[in-house]
Protein backbone atom coordinates (compact mmCIF):
# COMPACT_ATOMS: atom_id res chain seq x y z
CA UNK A 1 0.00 0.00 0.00
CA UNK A 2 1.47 3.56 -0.69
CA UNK A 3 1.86 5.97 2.27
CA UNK A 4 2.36 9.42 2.46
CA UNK A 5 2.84 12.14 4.64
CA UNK A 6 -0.80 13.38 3.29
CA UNK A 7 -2.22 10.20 4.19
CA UNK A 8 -0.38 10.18 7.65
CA UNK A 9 -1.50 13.47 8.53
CA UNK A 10 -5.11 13.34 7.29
CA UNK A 11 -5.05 9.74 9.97
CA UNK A 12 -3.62 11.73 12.66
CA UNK A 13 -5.94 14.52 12.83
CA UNK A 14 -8.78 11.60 12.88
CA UNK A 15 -7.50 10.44 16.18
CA UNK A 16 -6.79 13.64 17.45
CA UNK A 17 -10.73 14.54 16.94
CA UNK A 18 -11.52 11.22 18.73
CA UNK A 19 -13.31 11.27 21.73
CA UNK A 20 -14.65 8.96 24.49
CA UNK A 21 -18.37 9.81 22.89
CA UNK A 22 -17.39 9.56 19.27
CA UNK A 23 -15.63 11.56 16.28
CA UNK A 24 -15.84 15.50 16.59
CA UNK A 25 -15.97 18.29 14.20
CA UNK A 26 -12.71 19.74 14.61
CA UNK A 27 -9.89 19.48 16.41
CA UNK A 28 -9.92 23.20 17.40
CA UNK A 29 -12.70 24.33 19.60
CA UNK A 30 -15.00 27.03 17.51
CA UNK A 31 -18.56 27.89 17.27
CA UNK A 32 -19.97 23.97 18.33
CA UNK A 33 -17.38 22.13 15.95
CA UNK A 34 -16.04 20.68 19.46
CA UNK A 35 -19.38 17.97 19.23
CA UNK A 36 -20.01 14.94 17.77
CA UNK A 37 -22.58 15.73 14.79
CA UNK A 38 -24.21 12.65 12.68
CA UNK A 39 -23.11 13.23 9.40
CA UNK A 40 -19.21 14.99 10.23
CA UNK A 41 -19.25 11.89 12.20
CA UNK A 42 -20.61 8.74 10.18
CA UNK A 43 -18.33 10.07 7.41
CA UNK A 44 -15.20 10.07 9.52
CA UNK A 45 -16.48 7.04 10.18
CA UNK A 46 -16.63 5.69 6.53
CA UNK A 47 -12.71 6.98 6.52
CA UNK A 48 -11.72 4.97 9.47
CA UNK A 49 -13.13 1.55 8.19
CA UNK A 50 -11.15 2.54 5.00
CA UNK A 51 -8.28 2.89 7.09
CA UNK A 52 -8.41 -0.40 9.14
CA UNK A 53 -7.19 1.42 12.03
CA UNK A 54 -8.58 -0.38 15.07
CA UNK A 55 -9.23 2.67 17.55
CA UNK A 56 -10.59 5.12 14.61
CA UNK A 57 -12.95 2.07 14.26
CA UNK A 58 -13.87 1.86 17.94
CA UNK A 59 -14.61 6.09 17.85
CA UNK A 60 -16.93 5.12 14.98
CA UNK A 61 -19.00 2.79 17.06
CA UNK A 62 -19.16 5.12 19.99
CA UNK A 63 -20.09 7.57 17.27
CA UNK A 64 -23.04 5.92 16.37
CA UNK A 65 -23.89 4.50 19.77
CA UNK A 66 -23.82 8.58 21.05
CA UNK A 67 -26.69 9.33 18.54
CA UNK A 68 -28.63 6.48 18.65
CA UNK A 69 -28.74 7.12 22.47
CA UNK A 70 -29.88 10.49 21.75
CA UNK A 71 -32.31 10.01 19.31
CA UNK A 72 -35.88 11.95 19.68
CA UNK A 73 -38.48 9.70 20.28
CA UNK A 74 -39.95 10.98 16.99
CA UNK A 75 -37.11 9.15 15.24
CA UNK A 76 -35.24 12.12 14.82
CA UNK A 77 -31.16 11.42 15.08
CA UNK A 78 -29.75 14.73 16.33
CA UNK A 79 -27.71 17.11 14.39
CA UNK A 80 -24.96 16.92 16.87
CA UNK A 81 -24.58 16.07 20.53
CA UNK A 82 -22.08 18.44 22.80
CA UNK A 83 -20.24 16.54 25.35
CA UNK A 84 -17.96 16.70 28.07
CA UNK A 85 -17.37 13.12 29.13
CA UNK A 86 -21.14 13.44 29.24
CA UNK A 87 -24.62 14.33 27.27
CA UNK A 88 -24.32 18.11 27.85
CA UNK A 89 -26.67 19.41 24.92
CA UNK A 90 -27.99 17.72 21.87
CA UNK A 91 -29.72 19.78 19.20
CA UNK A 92 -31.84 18.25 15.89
CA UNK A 93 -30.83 21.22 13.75
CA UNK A 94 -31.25 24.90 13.82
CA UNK A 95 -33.20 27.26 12.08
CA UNK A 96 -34.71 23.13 10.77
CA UNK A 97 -33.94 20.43 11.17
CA UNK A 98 -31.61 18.18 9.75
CA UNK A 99 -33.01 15.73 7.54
CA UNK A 100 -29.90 14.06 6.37
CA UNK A 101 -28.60 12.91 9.97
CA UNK A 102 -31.27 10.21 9.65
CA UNK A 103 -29.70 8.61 6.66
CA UNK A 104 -26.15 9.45 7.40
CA UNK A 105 -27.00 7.36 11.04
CA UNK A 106 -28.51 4.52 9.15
CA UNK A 107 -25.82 3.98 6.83
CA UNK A 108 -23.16 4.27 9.36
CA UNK A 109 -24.57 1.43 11.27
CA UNK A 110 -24.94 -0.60 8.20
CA UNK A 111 -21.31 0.05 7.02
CA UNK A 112 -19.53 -0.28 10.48
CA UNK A 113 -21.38 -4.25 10.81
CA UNK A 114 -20.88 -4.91 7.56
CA UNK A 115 -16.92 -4.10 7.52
CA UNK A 116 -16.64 -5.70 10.89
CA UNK A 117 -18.66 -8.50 10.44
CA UNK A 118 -20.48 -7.36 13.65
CA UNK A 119 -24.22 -8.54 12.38
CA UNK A 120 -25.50 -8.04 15.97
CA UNK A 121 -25.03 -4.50 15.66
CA UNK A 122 -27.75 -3.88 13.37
CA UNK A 123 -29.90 -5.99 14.70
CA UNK A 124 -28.96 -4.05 17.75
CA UNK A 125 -30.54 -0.85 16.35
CA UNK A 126 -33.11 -2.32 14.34
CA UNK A 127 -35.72 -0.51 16.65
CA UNK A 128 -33.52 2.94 15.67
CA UNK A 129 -33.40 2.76 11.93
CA UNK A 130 -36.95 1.78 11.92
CA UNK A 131 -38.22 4.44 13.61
CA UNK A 132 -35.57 6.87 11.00
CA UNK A 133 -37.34 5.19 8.28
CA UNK A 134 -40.78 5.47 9.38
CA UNK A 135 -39.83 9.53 9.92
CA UNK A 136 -38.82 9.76 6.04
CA UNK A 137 -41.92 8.03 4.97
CA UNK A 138 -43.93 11.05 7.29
CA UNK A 139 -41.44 13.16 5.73
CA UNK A 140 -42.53 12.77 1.99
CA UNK A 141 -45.51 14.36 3.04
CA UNK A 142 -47.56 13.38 -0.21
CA UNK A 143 -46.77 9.44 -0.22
CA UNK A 144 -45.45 9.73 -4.12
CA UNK A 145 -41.82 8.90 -2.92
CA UNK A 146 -39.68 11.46 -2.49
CA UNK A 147 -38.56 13.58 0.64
CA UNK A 148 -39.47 16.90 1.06
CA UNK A 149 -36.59 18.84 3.30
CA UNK A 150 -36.96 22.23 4.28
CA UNK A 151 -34.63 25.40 3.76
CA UNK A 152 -31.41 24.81 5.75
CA UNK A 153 -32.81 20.95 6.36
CA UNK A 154 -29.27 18.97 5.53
CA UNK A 155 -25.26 20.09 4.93
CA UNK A 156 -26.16 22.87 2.92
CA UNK A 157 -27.21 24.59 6.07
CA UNK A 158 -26.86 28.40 4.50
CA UNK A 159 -27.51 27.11 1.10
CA UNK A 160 -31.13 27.98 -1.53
CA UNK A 161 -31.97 24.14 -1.87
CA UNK A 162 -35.52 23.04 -0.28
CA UNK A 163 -38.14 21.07 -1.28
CA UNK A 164 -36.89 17.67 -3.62
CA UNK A 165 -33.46 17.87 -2.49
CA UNK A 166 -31.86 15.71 -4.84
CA UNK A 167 -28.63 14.97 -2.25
CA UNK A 168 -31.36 13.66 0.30
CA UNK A 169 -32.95 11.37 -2.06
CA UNK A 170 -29.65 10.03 -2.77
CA UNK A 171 -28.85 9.39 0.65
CA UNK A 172 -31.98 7.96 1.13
CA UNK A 173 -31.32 5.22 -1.53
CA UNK A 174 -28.02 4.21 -0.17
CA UNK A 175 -29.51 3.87 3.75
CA UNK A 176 -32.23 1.77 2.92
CA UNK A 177 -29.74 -0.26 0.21
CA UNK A 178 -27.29 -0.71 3.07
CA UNK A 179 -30.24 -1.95 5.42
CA UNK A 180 -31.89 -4.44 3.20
CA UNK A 181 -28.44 -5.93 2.75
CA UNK A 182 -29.34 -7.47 6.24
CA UNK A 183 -32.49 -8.35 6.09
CA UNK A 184 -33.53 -8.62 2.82
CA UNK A 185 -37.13 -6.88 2.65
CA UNK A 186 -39.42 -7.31 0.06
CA UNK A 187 -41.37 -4.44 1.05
CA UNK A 188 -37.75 -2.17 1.59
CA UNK A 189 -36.69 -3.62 -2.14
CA UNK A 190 -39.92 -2.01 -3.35
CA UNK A 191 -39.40 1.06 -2.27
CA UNK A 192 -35.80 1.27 -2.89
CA UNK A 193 -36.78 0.50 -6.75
CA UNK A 194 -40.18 3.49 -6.50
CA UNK A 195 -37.67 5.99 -4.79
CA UNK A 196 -35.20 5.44 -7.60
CA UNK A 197 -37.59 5.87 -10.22
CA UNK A 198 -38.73 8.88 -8.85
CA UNK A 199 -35.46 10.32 -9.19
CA UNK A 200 -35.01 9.63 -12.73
CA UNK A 201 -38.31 10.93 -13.70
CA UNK A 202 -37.91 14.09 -11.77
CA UNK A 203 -33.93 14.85 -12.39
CA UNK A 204 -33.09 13.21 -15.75
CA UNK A 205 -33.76 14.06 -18.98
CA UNK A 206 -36.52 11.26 -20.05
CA UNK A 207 -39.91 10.70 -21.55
CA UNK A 208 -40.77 8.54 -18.43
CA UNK A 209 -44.42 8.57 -16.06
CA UNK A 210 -45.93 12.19 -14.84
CA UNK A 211 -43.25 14.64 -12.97
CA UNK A 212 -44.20 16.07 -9.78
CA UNK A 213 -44.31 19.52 -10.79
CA UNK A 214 -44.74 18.98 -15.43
CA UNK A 215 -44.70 22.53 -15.72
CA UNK A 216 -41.71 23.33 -13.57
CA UNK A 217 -39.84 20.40 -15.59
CA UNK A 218 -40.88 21.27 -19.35
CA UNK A 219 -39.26 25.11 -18.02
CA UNK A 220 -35.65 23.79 -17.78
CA UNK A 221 -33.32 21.99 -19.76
CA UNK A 222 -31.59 18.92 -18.12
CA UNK A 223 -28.63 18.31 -19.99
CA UNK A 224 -25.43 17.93 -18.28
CA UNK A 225 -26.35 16.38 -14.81
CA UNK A 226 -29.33 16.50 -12.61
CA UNK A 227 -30.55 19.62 -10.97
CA UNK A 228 -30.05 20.38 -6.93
CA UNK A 229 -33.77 20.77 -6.04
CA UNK A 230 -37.20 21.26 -7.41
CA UNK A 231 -40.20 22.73 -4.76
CA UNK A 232 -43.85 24.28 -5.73
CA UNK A 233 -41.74 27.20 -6.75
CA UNK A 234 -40.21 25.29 -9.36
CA UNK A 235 -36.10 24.06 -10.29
CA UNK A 236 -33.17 25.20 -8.45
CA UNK A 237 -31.07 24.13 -11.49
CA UNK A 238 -27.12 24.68 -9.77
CA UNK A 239 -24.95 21.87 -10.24
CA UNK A 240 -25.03 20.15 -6.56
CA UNK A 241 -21.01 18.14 -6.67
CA UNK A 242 -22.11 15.82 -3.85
CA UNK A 243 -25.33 14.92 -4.94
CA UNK A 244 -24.26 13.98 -8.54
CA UNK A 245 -21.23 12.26 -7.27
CA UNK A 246 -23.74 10.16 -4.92
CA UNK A 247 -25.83 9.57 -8.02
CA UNK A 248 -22.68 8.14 -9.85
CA UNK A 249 -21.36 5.87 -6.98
CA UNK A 250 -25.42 4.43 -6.75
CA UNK A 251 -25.33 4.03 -10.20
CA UNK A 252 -29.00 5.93 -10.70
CA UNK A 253 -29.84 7.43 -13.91
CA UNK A 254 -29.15 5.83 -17.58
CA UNK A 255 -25.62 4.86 -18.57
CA UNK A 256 -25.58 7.68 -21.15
CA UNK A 257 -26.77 10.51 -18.56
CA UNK A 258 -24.08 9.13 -16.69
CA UNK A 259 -21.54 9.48 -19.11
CA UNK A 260 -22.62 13.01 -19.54
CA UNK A 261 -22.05 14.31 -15.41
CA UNK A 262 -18.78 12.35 -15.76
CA UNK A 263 -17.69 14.46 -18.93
CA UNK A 264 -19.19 17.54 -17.49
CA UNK A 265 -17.92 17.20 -13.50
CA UNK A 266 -14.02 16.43 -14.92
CA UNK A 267 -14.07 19.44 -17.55
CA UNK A 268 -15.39 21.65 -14.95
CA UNK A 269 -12.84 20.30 -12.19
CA UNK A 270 -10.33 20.56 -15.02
CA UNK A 271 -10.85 24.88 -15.59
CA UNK A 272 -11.05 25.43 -11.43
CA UNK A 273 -7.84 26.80 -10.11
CA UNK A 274 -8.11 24.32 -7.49
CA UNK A 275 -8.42 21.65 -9.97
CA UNK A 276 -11.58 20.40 -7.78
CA UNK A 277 -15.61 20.79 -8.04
CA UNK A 278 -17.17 23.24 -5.91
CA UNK A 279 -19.68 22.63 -4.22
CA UNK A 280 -22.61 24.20 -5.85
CA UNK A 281 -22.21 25.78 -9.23
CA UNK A 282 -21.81 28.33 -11.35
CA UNK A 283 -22.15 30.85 -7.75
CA UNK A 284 -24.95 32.66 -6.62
CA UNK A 285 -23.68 36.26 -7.60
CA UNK A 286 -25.54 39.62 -5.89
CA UNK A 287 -27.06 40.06 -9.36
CA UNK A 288 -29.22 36.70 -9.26
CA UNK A 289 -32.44 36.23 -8.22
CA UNK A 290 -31.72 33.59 -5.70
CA UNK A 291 -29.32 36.36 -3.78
CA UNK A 292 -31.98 37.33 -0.96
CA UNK A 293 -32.63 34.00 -0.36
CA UNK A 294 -29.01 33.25 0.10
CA UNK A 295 -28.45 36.33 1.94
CA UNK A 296 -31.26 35.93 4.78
CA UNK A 297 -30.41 32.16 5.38
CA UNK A 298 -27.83 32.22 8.00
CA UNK A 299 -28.27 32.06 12.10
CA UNK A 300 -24.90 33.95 12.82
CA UNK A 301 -23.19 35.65 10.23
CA UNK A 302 -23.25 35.77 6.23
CA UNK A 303 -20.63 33.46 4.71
CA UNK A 304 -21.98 32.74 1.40
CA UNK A 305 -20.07 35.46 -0.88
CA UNK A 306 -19.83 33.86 -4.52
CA UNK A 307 -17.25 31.79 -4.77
CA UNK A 308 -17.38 30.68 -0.84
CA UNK A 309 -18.53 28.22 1.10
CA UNK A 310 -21.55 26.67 -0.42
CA UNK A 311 -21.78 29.41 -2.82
CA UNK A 312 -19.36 27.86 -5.13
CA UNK A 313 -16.90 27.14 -2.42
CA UNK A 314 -14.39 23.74 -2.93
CA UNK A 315 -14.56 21.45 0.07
CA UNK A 316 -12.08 18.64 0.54
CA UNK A 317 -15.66 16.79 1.69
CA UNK A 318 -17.30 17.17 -1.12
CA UNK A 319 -14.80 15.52 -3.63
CA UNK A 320 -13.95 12.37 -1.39
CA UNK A 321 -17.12 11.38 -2.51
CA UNK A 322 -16.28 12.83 -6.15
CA UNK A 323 -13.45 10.78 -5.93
CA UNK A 324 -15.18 7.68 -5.24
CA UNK A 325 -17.60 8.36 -8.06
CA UNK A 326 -14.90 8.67 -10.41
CA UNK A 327 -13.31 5.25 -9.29
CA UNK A 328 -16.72 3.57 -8.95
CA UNK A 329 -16.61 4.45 -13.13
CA UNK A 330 -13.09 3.04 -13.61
CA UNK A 331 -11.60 6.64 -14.04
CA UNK A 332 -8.68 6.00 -11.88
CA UNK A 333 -6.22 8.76 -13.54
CA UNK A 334 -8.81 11.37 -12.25
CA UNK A 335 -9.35 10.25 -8.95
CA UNK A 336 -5.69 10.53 -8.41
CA UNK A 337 -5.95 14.26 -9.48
CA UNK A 338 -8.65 15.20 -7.30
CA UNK A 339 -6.48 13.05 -4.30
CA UNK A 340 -3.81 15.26 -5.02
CA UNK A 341 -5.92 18.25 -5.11
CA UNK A 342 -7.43 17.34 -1.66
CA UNK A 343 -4.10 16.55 -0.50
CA UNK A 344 -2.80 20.02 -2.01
CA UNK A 345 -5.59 22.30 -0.04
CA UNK A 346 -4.91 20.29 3.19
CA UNK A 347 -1.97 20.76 3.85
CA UNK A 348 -1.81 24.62 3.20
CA UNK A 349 -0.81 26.54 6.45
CA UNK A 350 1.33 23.21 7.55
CA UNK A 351 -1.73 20.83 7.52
CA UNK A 352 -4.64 22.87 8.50
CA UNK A 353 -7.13 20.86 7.31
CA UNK A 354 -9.73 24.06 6.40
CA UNK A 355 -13.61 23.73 5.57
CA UNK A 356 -13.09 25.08 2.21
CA UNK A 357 -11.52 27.24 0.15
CA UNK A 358 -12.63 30.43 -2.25
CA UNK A 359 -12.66 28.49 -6.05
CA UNK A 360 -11.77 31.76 -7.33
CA UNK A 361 -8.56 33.19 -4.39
CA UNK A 362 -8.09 29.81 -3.75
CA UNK A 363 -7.96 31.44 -0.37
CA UNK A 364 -9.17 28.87 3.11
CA UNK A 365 -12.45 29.73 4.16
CA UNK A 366 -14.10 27.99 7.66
CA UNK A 367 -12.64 26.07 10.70
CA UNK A 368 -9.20 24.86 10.83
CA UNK A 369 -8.48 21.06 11.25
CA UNK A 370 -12.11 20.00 10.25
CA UNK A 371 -12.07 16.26 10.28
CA UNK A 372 -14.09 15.58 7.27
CA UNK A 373 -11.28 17.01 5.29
CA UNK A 374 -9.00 14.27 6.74
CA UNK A 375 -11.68 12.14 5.86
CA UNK A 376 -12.09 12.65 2.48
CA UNK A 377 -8.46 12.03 1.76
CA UNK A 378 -8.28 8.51 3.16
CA UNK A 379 -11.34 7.75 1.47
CA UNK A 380 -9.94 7.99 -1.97
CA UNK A 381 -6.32 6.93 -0.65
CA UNK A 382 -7.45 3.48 0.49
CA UNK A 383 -9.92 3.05 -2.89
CA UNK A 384 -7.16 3.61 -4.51
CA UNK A 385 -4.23 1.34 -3.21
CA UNK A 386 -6.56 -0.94 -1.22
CA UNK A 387 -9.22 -1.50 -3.33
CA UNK A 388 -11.04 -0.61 -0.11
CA UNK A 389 -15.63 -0.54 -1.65
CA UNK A 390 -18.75 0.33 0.66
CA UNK A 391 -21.33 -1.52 0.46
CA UNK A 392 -23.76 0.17 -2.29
């Protein structure tokens, strides 16, 4: 296996962020990064079974075993839990809550028994991700399949998305395919097949059954991958990296759509200074309609300036999972670009690890020593030189 000091570092601030309750945001303490939140954790978690290191491994369990001991007796898995060697505080989102921490939950659970053989462990929650699954049926509101997540309700906290959040569909897929591994459900097989469908109908370019919203969908033009959101207000047509890299890695959508957000994510990582996809794109610019939404949408302070954080911001986050797209479609030679990219932005200011970075000043935005950034590099280190494959 090749080892570098990228890989070394990106390992060592995951155990510095451990902690006896589970994997924390950061290893500095700012704002409430010093807690162990569902989806900063499960995907740390993801990176430490890639890793094989034994004690990242045990923080992952204690991860999941701090929010399913927390969970609302609505089904709701918090946001993120403070602690102190104890429960101090938990919190189920913000200005909403946090749809995504459901299915990040579920398919850390289903990962960490899978990879360790440890069966039990599901079965062990089984009461948990029933109740998370029983929430996203509530949650679709209209029984036709999809979610429907509010303004603020998953990563993109500051973000314009709402409504059919494509990235929360996505997720959705992959929790209840990582489920019905174990116990092989008719009923959850079903579903997982109407939820897909959905998707393509509503995101794709296809003659397929009625849309949601017909009118909304003759308006725009899907050509070059599928479109962040659609409400009653109609498309939110930015280019969401995460979500089409999920749809890639879950294989949803025909093989020639497919081909088409490969050609258009790798020319459009290809012209960024930072050589990797932001995070939502082309940037919401003072100009645009969407501005005041952007604007208003933001507890503390105003971080989305084009270019920035989600606004077209690059996040080492984001393109782990770009990176296992890429290698899920046997594009090896890019994956290794965007690891070295990831590997570049990390280790500016002698390994700080930042949120994100300004695509256009390729200047670090966010918290210092964020552990997802680790993350993301020693996902697409050990897919590369491992071989290392979730279970999709």
């Amino acid at each position: 296996m090749k080892t570098d000091i990228n890989y070394s570092k990106a390992v060592e601030l995951l155990q510095k962020v451990s902690s006896p309750e589970g994997f924390l945001a950061s290893a500095n303490n700012i704002s409430n990064y010093q807690r162990v939140w569902a989806r900063d954790g499960v995907i740390c978690g993801l990176a430490a079974l890639a890793s094989g290191d034994k004690e990242l491994i045990e923080t992952f369990k204690k991860t999941l075993e701090t929010l399913a001991n927390n969970q609302h007796k609505a089904g709701t898995i918090p946001s993120n839990v403070m602690t102190n060697g104890n429960i101090v505080e938990v919190s189920y989102g913000g200005l909403a809550g946090r749809v995504d921490a459901v299915t990040w939950f579920v398919i850390g659970v289903c990962q960490y028994a899978f990879y360790t053989n440890d069966i039990a462990f599901v079965a062990k929650f089984n009461t948990h991700i029933e109740k998370c699954f029983a929430l996203l049926d509530a949650w679709e509101f209209n029984n036709k399949g999809l979610l429907y997540v509010p303004l603020s309700g998953n990563w993109a906290d500051e973000y314009i998305t709402d409504g059919y959040v494509l990235y929360d569909q996505l997720l959705r897929v992959w929790a209840l395919k990582s489920y019905n591994y174990f116990v092989e459900d008719d009923v959850i097989s079903t579903k997982i097949k109407a939820i897909i469908e959905q998707i393509e109908i509503n995101f794709t370019p296809n003659d397929l059954g009625d849309k949601y919203h017909q009118r909304a969908y003759q308006e725009i033009n899907i050509e070059k991958f599928m479109p962040c959101s659609f409400s009653p207000a109609g498309y939110k047509t930015q280019f969401d990296a995460f979500a089409n890299s999920l749809a890639l890695y879950l294989n949803i959508g025909s093989q020639d759509f497919q081909d088409i957000i490969l050609d258009y994510s790798i020319s459009l990582k290809n012209e960024t200074k930072l050589k990797l996809l932001p995070a939502f794109w082309p940037a919401i610019k003072e100009t645009d309609l969407d501005w005041n939404l952007l604007k208003n949408n933001c507890k503390y302070e105003f971080r989305n300036y084009p270019n920035e954080f989600h606004n077209g911001g690059s996040w080492s986050m984001v393109n782990g999972f770009y990176g296992l797209a890429l290698l899920s479609k046997g594009k090896s030679k890019e994956a290794s670009e965007v690891l070295n990219a990831i590997n570049t932005v990390n280790a500016v200011q002698d390994f700080s690890f930042y949120e994100n970075f300004n695509s256009e000043t390729k200047e670090p935005n966010g918290v210092p020593f964020c552990a997802w950034s680790a993350a993301a590099a020693v996902l697409i280190h050990q897919s590369l030189y491992t071989n290392f494959k979730f279970l999709i």
